[in-house]
Protein backbone atom coordinates (compact mmCIF):
# COMPACT_ATOMS: atom_id res chain seq x y z
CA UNK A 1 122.36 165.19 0.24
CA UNK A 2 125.15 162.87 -1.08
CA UNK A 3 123.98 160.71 -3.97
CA UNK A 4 126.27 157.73 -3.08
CA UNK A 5 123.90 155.75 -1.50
CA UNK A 6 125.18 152.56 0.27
CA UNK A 7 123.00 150.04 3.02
CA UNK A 8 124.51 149.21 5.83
CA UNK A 9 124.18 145.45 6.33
CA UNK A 10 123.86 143.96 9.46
CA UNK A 11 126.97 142.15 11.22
CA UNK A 12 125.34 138.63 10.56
CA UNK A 13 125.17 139.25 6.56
CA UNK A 14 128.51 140.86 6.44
CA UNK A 15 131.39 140.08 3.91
CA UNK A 16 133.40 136.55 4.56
CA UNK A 17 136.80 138.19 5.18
CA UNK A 18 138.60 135.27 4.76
CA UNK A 19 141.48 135.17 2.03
CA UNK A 20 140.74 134.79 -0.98
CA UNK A 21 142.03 131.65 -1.79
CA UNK A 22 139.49 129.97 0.50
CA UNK A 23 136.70 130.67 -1.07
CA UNK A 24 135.19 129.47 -3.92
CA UNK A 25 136.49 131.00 -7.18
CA UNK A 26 135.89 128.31 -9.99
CA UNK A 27 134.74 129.66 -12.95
CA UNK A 28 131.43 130.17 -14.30
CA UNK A 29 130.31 127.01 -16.75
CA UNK A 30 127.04 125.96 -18.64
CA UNK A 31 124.80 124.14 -16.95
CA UNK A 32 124.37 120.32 -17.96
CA UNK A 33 120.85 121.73 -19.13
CA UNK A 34 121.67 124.64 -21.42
CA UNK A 35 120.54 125.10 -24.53
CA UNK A 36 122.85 125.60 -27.24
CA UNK A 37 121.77 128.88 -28.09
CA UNK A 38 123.31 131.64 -27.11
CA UNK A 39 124.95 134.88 -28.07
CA UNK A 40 128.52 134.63 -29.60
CA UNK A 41 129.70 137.43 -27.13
CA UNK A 42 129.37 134.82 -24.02
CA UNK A 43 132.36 134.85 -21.98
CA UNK A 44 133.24 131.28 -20.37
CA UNK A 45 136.05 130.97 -17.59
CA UNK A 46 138.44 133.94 -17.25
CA UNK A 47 138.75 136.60 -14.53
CA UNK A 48 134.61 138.07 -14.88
CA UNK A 49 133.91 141.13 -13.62
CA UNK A 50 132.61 142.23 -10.20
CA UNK A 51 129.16 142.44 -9.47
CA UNK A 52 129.16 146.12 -8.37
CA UNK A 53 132.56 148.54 -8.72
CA UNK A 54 132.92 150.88 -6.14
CA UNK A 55 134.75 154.11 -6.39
CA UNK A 56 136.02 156.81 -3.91
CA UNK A 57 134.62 160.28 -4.83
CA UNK A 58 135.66 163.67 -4.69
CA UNK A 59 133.80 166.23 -2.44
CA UNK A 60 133.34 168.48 -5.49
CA UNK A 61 132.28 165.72 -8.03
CA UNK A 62 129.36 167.40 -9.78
CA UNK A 63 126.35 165.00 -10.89
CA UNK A 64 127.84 165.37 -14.55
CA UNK A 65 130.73 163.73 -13.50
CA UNK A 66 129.12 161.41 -11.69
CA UNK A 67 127.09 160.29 -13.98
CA UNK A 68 129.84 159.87 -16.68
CA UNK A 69 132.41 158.44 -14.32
CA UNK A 70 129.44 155.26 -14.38
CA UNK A 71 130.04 154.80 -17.25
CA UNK A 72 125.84 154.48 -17.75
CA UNK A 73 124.57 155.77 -20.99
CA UNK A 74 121.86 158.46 -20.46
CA UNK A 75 118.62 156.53 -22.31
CA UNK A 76 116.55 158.27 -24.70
CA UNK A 77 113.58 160.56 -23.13
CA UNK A 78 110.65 159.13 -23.50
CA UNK A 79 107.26 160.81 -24.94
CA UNK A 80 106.67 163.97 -23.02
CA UNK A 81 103.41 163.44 -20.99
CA UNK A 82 99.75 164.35 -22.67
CA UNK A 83 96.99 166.67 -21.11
CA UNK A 84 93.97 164.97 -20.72
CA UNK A 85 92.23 164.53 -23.45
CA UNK A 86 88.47 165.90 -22.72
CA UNK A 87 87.14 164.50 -25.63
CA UNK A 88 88.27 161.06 -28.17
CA UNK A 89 91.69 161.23 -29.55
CA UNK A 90 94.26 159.21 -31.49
CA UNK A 91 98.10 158.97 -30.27
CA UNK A 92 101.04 157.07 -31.59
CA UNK A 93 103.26 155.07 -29.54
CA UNK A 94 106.65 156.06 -30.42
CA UNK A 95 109.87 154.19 -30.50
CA UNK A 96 110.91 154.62 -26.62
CA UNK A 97 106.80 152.90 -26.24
CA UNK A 98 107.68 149.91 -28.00
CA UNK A 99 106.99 146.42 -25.72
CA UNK A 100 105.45 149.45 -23.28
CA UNK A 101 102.64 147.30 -21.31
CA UNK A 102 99.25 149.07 -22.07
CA UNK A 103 98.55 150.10 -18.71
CA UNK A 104 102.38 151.56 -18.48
CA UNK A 105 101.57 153.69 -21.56
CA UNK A 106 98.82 155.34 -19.98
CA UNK A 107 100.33 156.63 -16.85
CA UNK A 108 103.82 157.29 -18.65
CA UNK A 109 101.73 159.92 -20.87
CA UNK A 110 98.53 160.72 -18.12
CA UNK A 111 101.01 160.97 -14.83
CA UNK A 112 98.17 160.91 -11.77
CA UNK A 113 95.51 158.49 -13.23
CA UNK A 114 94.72 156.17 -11.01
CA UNK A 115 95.04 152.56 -11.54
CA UNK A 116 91.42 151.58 -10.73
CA UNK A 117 90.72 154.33 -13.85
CA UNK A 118 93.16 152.58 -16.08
CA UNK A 119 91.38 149.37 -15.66
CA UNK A 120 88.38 150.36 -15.73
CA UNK A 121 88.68 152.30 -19.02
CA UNK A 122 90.57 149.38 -20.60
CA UNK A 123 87.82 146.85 -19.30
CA UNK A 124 85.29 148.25 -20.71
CA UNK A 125 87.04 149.01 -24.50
CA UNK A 126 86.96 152.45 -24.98
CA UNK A 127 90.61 151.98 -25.03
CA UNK A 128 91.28 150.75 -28.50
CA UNK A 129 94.68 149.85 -30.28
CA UNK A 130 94.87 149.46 -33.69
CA UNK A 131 90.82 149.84 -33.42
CA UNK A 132 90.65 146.78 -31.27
CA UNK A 133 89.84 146.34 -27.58
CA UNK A 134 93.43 145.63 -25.94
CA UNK A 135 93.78 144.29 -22.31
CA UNK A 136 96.16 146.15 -19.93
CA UNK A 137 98.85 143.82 -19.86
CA UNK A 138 99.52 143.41 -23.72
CA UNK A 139 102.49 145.10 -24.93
CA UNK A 140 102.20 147.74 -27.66
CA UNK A 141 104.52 148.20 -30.78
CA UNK A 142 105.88 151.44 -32.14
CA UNK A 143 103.82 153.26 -34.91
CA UNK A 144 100.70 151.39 -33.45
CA UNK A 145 97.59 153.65 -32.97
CA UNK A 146 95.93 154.08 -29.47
CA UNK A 147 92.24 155.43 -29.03
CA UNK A 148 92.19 157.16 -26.28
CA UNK A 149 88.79 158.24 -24.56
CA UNK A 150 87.98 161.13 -22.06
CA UNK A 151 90.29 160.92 -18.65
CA UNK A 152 90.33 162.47 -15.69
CA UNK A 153 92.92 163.38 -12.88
CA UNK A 154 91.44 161.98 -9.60
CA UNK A 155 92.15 164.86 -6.79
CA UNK A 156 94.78 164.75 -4.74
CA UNK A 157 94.06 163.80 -1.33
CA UNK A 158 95.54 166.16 1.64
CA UNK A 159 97.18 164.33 4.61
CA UNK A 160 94.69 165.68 6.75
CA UNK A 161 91.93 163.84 4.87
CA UNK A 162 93.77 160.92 4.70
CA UNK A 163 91.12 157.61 6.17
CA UNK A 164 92.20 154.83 8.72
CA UNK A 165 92.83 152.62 5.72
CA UNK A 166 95.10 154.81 3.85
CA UNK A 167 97.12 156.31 7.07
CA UNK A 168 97.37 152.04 8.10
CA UNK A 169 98.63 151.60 4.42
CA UNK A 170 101.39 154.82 4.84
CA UNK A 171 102.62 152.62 8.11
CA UNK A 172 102.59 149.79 6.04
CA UNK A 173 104.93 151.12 3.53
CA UNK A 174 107.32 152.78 5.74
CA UNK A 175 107.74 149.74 7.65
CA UNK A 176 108.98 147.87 4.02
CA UNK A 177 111.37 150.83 3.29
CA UNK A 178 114.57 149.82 2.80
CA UNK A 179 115.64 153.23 1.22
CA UNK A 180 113.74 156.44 0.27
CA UNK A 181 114.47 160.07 -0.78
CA UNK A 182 112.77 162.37 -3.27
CA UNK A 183 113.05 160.64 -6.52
CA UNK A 184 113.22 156.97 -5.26
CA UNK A 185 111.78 154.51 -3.09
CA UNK A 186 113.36 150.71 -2.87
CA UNK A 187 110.65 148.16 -0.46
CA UNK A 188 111.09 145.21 0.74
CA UNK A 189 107.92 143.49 -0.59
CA UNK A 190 106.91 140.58 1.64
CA UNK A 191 106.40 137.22 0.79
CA UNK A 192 102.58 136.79 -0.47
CA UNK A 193 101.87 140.82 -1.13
CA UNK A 194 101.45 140.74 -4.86
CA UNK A 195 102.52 143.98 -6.65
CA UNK A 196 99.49 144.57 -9.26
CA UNK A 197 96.29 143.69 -9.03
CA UNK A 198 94.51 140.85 -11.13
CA UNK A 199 91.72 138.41 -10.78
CA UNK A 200 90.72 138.11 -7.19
CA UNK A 201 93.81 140.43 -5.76
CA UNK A 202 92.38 143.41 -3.54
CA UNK A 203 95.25 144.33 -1.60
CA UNK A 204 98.38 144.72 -3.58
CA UNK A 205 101.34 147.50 -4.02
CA UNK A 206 100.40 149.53 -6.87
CA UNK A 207 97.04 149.45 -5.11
CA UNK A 208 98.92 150.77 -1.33
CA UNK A 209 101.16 153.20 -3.49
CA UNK A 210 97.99 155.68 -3.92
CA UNK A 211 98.30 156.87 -0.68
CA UNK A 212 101.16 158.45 -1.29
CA UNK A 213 99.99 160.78 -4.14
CA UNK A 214 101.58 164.10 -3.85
CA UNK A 215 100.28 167.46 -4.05
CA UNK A 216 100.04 167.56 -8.03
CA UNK A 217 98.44 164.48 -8.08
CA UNK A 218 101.23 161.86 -8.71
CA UNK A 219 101.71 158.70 -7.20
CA UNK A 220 105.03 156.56 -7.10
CA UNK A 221 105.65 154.75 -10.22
CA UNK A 222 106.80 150.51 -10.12
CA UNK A 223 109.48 150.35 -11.85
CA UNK A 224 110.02 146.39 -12.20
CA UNK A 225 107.73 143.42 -10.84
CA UNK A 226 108.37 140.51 -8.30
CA UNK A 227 105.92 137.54 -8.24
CA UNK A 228 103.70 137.07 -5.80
CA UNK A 229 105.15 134.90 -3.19
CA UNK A 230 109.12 136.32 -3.96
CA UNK A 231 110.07 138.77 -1.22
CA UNK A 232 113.02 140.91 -1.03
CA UNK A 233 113.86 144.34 -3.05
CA UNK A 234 111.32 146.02 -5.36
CA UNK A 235 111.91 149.53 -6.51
CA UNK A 236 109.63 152.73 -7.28
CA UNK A 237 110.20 155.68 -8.96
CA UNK A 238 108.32 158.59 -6.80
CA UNK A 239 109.11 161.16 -9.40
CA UNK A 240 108.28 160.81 -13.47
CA UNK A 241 111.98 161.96 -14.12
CA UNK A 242 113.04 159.17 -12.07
CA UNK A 243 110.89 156.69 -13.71
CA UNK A 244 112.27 157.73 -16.90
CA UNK A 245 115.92 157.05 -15.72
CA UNK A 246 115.40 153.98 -13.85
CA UNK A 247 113.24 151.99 -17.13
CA UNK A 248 115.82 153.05 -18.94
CA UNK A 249 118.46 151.58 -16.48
CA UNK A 250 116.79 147.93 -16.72
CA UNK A 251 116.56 148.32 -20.66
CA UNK A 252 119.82 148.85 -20.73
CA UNK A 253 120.94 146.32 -18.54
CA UNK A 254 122.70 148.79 -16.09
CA UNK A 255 120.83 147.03 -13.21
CA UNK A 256 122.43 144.40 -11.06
CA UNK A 257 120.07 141.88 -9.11
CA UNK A 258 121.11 139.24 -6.69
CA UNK A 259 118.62 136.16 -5.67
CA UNK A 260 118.90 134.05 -3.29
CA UNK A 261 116.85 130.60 -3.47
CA UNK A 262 116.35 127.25 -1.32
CA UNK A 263 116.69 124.45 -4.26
CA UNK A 264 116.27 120.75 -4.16
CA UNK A 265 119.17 118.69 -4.68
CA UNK A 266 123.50 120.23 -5.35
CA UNK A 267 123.20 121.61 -8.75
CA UNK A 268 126.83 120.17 -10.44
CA UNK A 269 128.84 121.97 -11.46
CA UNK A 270 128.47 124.19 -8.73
CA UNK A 271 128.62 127.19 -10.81
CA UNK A 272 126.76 128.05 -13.83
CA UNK A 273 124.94 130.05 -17.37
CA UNK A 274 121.72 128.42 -17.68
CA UNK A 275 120.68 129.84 -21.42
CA UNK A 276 117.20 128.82 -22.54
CA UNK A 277 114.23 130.23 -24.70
CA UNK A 278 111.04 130.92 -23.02
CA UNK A 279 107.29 131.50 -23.84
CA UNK A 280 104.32 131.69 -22.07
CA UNK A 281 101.89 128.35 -22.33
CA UNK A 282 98.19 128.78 -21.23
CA UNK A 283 96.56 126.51 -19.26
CA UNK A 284 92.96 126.23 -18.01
CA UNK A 285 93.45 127.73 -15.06
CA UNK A 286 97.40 129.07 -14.88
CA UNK A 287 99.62 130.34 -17.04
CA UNK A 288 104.07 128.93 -17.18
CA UNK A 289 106.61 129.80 -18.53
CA UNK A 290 107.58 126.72 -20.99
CA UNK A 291 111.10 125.83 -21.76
CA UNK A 292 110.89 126.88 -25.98
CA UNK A 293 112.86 126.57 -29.02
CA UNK A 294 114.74 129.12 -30.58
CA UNK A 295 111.94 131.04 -33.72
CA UNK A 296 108.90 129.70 -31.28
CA UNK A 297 106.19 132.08 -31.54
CA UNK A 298 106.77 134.42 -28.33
CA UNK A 299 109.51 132.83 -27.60
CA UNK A 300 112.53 135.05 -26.08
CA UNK A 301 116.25 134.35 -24.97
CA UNK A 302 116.62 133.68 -20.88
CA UNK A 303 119.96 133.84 -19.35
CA UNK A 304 120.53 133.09 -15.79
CA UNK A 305 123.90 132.84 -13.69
CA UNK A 306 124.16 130.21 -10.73
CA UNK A 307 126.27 129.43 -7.64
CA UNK A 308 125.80 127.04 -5.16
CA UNK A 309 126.71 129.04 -1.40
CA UNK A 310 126.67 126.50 1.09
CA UNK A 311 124.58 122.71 0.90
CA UNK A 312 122.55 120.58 3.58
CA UNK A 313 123.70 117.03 2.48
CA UNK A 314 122.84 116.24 -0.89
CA UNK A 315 119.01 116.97 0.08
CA UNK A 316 118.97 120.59 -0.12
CA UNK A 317 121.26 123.57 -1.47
CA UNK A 318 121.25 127.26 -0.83
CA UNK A 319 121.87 128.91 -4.38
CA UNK A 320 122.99 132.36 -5.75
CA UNK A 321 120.64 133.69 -8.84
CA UNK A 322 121.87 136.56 -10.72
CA UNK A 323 119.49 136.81 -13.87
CA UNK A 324 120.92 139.03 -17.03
CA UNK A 325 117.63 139.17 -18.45
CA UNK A 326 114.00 139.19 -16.97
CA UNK A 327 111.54 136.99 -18.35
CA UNK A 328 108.63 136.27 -16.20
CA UNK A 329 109.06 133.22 -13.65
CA UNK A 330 112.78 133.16 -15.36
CA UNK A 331 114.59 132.05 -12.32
CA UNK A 332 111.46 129.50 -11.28
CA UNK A 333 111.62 127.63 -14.82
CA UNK A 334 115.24 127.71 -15.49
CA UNK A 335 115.54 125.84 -11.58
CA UNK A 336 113.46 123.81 -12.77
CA UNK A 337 115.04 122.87 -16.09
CA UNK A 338 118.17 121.75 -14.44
CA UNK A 339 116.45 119.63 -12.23
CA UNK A 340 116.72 121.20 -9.40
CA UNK A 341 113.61 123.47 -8.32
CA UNK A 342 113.14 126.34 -6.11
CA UNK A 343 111.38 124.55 -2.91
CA UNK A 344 107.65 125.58 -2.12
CA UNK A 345 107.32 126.41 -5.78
CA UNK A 346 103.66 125.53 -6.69
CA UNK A 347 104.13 125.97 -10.52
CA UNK A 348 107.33 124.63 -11.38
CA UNK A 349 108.52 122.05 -8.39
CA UNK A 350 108.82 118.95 -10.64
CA UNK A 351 110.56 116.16 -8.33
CA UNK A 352 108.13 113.23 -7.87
CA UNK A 353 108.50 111.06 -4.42
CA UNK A 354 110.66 114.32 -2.90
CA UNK A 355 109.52 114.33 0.19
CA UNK A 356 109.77 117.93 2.03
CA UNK A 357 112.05 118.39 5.03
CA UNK A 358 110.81 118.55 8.27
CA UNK A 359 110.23 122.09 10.03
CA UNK A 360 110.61 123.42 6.84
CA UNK A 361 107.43 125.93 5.66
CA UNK A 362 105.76 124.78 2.42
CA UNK A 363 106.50 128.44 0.92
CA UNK A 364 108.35 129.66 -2.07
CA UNK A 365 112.26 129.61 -0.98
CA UNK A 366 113.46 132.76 -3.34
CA UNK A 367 114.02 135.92 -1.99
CA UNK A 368 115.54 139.35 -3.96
CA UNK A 369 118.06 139.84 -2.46
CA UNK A 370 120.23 143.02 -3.63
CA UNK A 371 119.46 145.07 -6.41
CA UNK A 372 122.18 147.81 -7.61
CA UNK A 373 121.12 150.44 -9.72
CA UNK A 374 122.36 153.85 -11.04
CA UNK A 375 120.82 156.94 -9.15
CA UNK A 376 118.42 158.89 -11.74
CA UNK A 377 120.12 162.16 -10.22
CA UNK A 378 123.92 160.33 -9.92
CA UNK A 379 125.83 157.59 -7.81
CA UNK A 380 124.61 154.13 -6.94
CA UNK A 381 121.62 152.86 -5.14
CA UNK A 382 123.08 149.42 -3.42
CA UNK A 383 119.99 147.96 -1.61
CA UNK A 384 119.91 144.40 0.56
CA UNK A 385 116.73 142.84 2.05
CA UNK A 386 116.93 140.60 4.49
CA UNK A 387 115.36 136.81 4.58
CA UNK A 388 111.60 136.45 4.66
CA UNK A 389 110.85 134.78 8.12
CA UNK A 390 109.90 131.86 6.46
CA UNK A 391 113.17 131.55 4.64
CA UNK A 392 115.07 132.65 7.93
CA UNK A 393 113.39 129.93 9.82
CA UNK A 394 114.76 127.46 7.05
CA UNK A 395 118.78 128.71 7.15
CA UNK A 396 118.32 128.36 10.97
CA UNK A 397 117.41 124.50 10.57
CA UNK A 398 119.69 124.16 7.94
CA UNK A 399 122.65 125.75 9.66
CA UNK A 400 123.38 128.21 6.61
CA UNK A 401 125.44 130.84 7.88
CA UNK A 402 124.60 134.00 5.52
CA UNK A 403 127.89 135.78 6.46
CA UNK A 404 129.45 133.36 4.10
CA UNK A 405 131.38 134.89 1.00
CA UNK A 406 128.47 134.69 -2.11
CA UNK A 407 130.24 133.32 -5.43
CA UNK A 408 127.66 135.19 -7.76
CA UNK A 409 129.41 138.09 -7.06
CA UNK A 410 132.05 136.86 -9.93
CA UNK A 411 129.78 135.95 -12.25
CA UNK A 412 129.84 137.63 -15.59
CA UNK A 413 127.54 140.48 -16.02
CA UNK A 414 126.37 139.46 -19.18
């Protein structure tokens, strides 16, 4: 099977062919908004790079090759994976572990736990770092110790003892496939589907991906996260070689993401770096993302590219998103630091006396669009999801046309 993987998009979200001259080149600036800080490498104005570069190959390119001619830099192998323990035991978490969420740890070194056994063990403690009780989403550090108590592998289940439930939740995945072959999987996540489980959640895509558990006992692996309510491209690793590859493909930046969002207002100038500090600030009941200074405590650098595609008056504007680094709720806060917020946004819509358009669904307007990622095995994965219904339902009233020619496709890659 050829490695060069490329969607075919319907006619309707086709390429603008129109010359280029008529469409919308003007450079990249900072937004009004920006922070000051930023790295001294930023590249303002100029010719930027393309968003993806394509390449013809030859029918006797090896994978090698392939892989080289990307110009992608192979990332380190991670820890090789652990028996399971049958009695207490102590492990390190080496270098390629470091910022490694707690739960990630444990199936990256116990491939075929199941998630309900990850919680459960880290609920009740007997999962200890450092000698304290650690929660499954904090992130570890390198040279920290883990405690590590007794595991063990649930069974594989055969397809012929697959339930209703599970054989409704195999339908329910194939139906979000966008792509799929032995190594990876790319969905299309819909809008209100959240993709791990937390307080309250019972139905969510870590959760669905345990019907797919092959033979040895392995299930598909998440390789990044979308929030809640954001549909559009998510993608899973079904192998642990390709998990390996593709973590090491967002570390390393060698992932490209496209976003597409329903914002109030015209952001000026039309195009844009927002560059910002976040950290996390707990509420009572919710957790943001808060807009931080550089040396805060948990504060890390944001950077976020912006085009304006087409606009509904000055009421409303369909925006571009391509985000170089990924914060949580990065592209939701740094909307609404410029002033102009993602619509349907519970958390960070901050426009007082807006009143929302008619016909319109009260829903969170930001969908993932494209992702384009290096193949573990060689060549590209180019994925495109189309718009939610809800979001569809909006471009209809709003007359966007989504054939039009997208601008973030000439924004910097870094």
């Amino acid at each position: 099977m050829s490695r060069r993987i490329k969607r075919t998009q319907p006619k309707s979200d086709r390429r603008d062919d129109r010359p280029a001259q008529e469409r919308d080149k003007r450079p990249f600036r900072q937004a009004e908004r920006t922070q000051t800080e930023r790295p001294k490498t930023h590249r303002v104005g100029g010719k930027p790079p393309r968003f993806s570069k394509r390449r013809q190959e030859s029918p006797g390119e090896n994978r090698k090759e392939k892989h080289a001619s990307l110009g992608a830099k192979p990332p380190k192998p991670a820890a090789e994976p652990t028996a399971l323990p049958t009695k207490v035991q102590t492990v390190v978490v080496t270098a390629d572990e470091n910022n490694m969420r707690v739960d990630r740890f444990l199936e990256a070194r116990f491939p075929g736990l199941s998630f309900s056994h990850i919680q459960r063990i880290v609920r009740k403690g007997e999962l200890r770092v450092n000698g304290k009780r650690a929660d499954s989403k904090d992130r570890l550090e390198e040279g920290q110790s883990v405690r590590i108590p007794p595991l063990r592998l649930d069974a594989p289940k055969l397809a012929a003892s697959l339930s209703e439930t599970e054989r409704k939740t195999l339908e329910a995945l194939k139906a979000m496939t966008l792509f799929e072959d032995d190594d990876v999987l790319v969905l299309n996540k819909p809008a209100g589907l959240a993709v791990q489980g937390g307080s309250g959640t019972t139905r969510h895509v870590d959760q669905m991906l345990e019907a797919m558990r092959d033979a040895k006992g392995q299930k598909p692996r998440l390789v990044h996260r979308l929030d809640k309510e954001t549909s559009g491209c998510l993608l899973v690793a079904k192998t642990r070689f390709a998990a390996t590859q593709l973590t090491g493909a967002f570390r390393h930046r060698s992932a490209r993401k496209i976003y597409w969002a329903l914002v109030a207002g015209v952001p000026k100038p039309k195009q844009g770096r927002i560059s910002t500090y976040l950290a996390k600030e707990e509420g009572e009941d919710d957790t943001i993302m808060r807009i931080a200074a550089h040396g805060d405590e948990g504060a890390s650098h944001a950077v976020t590219y912006y085009a304006v595609v087409e606009t509904a008056g000055s009421k409303l504007a369909w925006v571009s998103l391509k985000p170089v680094t990924g914060r949580t709720h990065q592209l939701r806060a740094h909307m609404a630091h410029i002033e102009h917020p993602i619509v349907g946004d519970p958390k960070y819509f901050n426009r007082e006396n807006w009143e929302f358009p008619g016909g319109l669904q009260n829903r969170l307007h930001l969908l993932a669009r494209r992702i384009v990622i290096p193949h573990p095995r060689g060549g590209v994965i180019d994925a495109t999801a189309p718009l939610p219904p809800h979001m569809q339902q909006s471009w209809n009233l709003l007359g966007f046309d989504t054939s039009r020619f997208d601008p973030i496709e000439n924004a910097p890659e870094e």
